[in-house]
N, C-alpha and C. Protein backbone atom coordinates (compact mmCIF):
# COMPACT_ATOMS: atom_id res chain seq x y z
N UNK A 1 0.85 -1.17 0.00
CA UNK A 1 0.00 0.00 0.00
C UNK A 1 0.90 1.23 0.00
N UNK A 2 1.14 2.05 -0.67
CA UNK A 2 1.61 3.55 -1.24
C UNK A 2 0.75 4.27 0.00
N UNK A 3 1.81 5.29 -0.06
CA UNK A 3 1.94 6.53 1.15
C UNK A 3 0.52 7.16 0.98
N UNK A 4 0.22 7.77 -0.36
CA UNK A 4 -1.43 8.20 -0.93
C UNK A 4 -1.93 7.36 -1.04
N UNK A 5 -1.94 6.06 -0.71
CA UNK A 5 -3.45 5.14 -0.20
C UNK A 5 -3.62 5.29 1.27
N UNK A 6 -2.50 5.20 2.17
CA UNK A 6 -2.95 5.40 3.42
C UNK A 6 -3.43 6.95 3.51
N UNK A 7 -2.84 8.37 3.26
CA UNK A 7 -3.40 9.42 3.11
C UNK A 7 -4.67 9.23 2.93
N UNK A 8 -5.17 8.90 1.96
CA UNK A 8 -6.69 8.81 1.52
C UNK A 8 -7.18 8.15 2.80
N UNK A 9 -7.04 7.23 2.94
CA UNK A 9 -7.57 6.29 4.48
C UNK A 9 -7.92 6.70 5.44
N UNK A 10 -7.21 7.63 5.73
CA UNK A 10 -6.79 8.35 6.59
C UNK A 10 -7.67 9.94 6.86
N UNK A 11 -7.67 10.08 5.85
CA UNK A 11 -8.35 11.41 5.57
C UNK A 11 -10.07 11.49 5.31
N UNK A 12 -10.30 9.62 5.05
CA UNK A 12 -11.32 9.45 4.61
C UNK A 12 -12.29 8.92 6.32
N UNK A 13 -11.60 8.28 6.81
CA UNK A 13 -11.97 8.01 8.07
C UNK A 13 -11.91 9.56 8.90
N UNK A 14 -11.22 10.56 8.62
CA UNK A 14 -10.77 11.38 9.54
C UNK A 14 -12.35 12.34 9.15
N UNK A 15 -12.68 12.31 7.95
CA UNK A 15 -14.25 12.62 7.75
C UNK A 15 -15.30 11.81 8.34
N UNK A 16 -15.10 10.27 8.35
CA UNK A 16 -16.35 10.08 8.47
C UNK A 16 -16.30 10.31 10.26
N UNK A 17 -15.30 10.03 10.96
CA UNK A 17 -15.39 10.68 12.09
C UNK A 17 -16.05 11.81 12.80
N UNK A 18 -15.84 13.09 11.35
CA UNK A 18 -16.14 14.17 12.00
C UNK A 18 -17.43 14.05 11.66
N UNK A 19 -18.08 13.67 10.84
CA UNK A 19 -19.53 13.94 10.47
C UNK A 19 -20.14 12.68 11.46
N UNK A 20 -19.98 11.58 12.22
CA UNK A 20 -20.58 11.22 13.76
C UNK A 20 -20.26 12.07 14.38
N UNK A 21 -19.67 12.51 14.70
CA UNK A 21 -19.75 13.86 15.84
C UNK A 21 -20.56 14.50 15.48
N UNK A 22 -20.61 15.16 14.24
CA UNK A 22 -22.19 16.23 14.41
C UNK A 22 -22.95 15.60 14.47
N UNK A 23 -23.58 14.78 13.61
CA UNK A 23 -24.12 14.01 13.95
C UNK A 23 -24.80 13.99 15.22
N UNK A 24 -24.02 13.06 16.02
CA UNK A 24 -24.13 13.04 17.42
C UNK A 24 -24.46 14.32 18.51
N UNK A 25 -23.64 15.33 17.71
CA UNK A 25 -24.05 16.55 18.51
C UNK A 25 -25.52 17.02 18.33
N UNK A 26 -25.75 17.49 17.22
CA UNK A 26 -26.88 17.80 16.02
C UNK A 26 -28.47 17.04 17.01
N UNK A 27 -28.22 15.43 17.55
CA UNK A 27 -29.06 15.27 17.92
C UNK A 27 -29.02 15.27 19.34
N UNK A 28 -27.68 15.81 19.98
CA UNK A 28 -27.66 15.43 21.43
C UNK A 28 -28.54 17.28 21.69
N UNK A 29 -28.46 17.87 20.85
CA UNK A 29 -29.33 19.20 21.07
C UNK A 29 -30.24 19.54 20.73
N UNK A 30 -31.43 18.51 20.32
CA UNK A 30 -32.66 18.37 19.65
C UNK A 30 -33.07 16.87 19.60
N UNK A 31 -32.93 15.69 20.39
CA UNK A 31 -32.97 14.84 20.06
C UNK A 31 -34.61 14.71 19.63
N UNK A 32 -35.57 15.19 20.21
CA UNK A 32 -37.01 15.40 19.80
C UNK A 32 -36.70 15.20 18.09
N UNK A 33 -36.91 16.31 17.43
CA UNK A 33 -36.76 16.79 16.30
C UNK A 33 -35.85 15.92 15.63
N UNK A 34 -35.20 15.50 15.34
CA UNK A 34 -33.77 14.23 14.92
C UNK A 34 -34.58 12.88 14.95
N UNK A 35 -35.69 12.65 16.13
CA UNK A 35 -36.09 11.24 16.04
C UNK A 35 -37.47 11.32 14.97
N UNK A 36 -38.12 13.05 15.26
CA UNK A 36 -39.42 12.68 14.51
C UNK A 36 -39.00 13.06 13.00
N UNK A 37 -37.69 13.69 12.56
CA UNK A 37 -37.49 13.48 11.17
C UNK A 37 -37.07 12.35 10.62
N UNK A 38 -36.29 11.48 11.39
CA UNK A 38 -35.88 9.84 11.33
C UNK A 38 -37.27 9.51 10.78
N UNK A 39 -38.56 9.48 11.78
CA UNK A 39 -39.78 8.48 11.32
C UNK A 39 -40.48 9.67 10.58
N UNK A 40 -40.63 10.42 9.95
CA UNK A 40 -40.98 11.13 8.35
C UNK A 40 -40.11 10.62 7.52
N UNK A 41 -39.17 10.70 7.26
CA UNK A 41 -38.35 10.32 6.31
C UNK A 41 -38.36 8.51 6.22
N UNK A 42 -38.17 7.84 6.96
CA UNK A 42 -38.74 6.60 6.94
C UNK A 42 -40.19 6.10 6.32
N UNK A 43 -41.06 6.99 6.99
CA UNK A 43 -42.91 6.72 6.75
C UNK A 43 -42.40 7.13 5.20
N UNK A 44 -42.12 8.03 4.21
CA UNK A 44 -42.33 8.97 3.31
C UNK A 44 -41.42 7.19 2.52
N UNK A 45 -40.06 6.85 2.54
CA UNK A 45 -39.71 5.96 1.74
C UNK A 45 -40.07 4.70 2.02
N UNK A 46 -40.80 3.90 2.79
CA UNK A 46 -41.21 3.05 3.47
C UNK A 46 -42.19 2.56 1.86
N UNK A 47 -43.19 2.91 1.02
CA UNK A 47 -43.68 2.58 0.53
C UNK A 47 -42.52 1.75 -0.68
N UNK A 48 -41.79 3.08 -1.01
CA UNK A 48 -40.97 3.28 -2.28
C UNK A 48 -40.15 1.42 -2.15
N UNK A 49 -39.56 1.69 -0.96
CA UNK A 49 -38.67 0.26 -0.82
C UNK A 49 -39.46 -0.32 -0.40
N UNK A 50 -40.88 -0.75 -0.09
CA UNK A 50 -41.76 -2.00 -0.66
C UNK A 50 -41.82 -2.49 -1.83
N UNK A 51 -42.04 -1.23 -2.73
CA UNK A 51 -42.40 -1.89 -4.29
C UNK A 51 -41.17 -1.84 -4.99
N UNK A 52 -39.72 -1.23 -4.11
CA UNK A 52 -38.79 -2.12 -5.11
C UNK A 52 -38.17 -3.37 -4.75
N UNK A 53 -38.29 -4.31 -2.86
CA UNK A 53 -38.31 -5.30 -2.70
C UNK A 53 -38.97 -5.98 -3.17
N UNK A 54 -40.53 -5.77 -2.84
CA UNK A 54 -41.59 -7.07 -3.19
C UNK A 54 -41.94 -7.21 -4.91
N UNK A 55 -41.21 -6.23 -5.37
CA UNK A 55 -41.73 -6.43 -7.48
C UNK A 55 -41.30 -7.72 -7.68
N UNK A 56 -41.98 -8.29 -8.27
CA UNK A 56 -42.30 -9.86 -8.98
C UNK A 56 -42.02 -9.83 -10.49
N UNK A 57 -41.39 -10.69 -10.92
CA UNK A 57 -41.10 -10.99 -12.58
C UNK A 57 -42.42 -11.16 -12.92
N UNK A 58 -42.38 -10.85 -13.81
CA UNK A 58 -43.46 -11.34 -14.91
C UNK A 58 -43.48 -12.82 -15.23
N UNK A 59 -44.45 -13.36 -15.07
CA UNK A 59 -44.49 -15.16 -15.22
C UNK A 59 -43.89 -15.69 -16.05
N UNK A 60 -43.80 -15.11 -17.09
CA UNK A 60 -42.70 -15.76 -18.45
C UNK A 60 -41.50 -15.60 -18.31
N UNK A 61 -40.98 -14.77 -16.96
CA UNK A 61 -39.14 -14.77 -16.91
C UNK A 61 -39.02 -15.24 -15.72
N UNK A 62 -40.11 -15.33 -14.65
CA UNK A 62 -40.17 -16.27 -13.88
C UNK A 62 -39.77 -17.55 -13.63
N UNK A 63 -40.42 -17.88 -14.95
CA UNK A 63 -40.17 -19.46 -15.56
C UNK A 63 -38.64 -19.96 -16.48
N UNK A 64 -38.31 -19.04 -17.01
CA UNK A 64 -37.34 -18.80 -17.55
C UNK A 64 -36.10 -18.86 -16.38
N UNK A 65 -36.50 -18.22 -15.39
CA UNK A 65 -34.85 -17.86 -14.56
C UNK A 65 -35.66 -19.29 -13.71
N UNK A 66 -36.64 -19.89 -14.04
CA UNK A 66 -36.19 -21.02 -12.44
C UNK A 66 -35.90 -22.71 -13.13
N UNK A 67 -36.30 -22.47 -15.15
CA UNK A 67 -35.31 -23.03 -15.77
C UNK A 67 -33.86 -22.70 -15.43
N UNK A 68 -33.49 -21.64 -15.64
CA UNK A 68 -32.29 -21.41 -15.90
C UNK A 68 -31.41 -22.11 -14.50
N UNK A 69 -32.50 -22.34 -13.25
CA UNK A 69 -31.87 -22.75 -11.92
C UNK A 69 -31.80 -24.21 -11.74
N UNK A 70 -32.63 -24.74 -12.17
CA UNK A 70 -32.58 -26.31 -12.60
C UNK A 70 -31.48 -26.92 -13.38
N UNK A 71 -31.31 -25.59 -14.41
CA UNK A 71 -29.50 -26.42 -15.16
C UNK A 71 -28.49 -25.81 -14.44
N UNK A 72 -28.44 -24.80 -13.44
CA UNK A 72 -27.37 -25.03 -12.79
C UNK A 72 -26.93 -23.27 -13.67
N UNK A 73 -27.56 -22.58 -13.94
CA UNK A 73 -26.99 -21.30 -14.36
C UNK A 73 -28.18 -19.85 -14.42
N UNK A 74 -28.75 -20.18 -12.90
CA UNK A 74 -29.24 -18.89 -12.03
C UNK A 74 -28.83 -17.91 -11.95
N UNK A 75 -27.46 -17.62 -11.77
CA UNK A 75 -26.52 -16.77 -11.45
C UNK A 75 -26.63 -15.77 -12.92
N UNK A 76 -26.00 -16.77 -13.54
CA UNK A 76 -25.78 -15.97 -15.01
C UNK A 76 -27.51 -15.48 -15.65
N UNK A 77 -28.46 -16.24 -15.24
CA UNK A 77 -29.48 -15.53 -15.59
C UNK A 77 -30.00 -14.28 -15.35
N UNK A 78 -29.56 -14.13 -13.80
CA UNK A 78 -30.07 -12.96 -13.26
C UNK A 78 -28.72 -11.57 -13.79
N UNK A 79 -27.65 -12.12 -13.99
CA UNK A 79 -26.60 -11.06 -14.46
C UNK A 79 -26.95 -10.57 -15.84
N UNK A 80 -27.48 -11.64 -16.92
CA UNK A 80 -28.24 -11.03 -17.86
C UNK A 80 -28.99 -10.13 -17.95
N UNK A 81 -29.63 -10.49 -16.45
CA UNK A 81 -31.10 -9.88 -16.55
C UNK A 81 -31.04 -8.48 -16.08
N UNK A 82 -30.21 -8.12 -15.34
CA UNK A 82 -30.03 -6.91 -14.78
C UNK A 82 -28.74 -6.05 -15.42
N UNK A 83 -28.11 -6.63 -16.58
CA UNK A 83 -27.51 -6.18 -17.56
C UNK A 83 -25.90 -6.17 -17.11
N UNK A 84 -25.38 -7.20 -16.08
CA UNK A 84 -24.24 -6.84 -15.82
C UNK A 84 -23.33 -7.60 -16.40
N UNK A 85 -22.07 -7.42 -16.45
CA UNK A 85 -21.25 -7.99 -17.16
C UNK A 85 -20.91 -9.31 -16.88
N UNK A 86 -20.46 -10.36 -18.13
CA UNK A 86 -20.29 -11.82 -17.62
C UNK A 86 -18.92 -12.29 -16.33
N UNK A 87 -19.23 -13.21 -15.46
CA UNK A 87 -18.66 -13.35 -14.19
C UNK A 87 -17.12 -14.06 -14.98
N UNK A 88 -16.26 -13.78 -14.26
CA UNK A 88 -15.02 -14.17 -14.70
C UNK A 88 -14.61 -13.04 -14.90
């Protein structure tokens, strides 16, 4: 590891440090206000990341990717499917 990889490391932790401290401060002086924007902001995306966990294939790729799991190449179906590049 090079002198500017630990720098970066270093500098990068030395941020995320400081931003828990405000953080931490931010709510140690309002903790009211800090918890009821936590559950707005939660309630408000709470739907959003339902319907992008629970979305369901469409029955015809359904069937397709649980072929594709029976021969033993699930993996590569779903990398197709979500457009990423081949494994290797």
């Amino acid at each position: 590891m090079s002198s500017v990889e630990i720098i970066a490391i270093v500098v990068t932790l030395a941020a995320a440090f400081v931003g828990v401290a405000a953080l931490v401060f931010l709510v140690g002086q309002r903790p009211a206000f800090w918890v009821g924007m936590a559950i707005a902001v939660f309630q408000r995306a709470w739907p959003v990341i339902l319907g992008f966990v629970m979305r369901r294939m469409p029955p015809e790729e359904e069937a397709a990717w649980r072929e594709a799991e029976r021969q033993g190449q699930g993996d590569e179906f779903m990398r197709r499917r979500r457009g990423a590049p081949p494994k290797g």
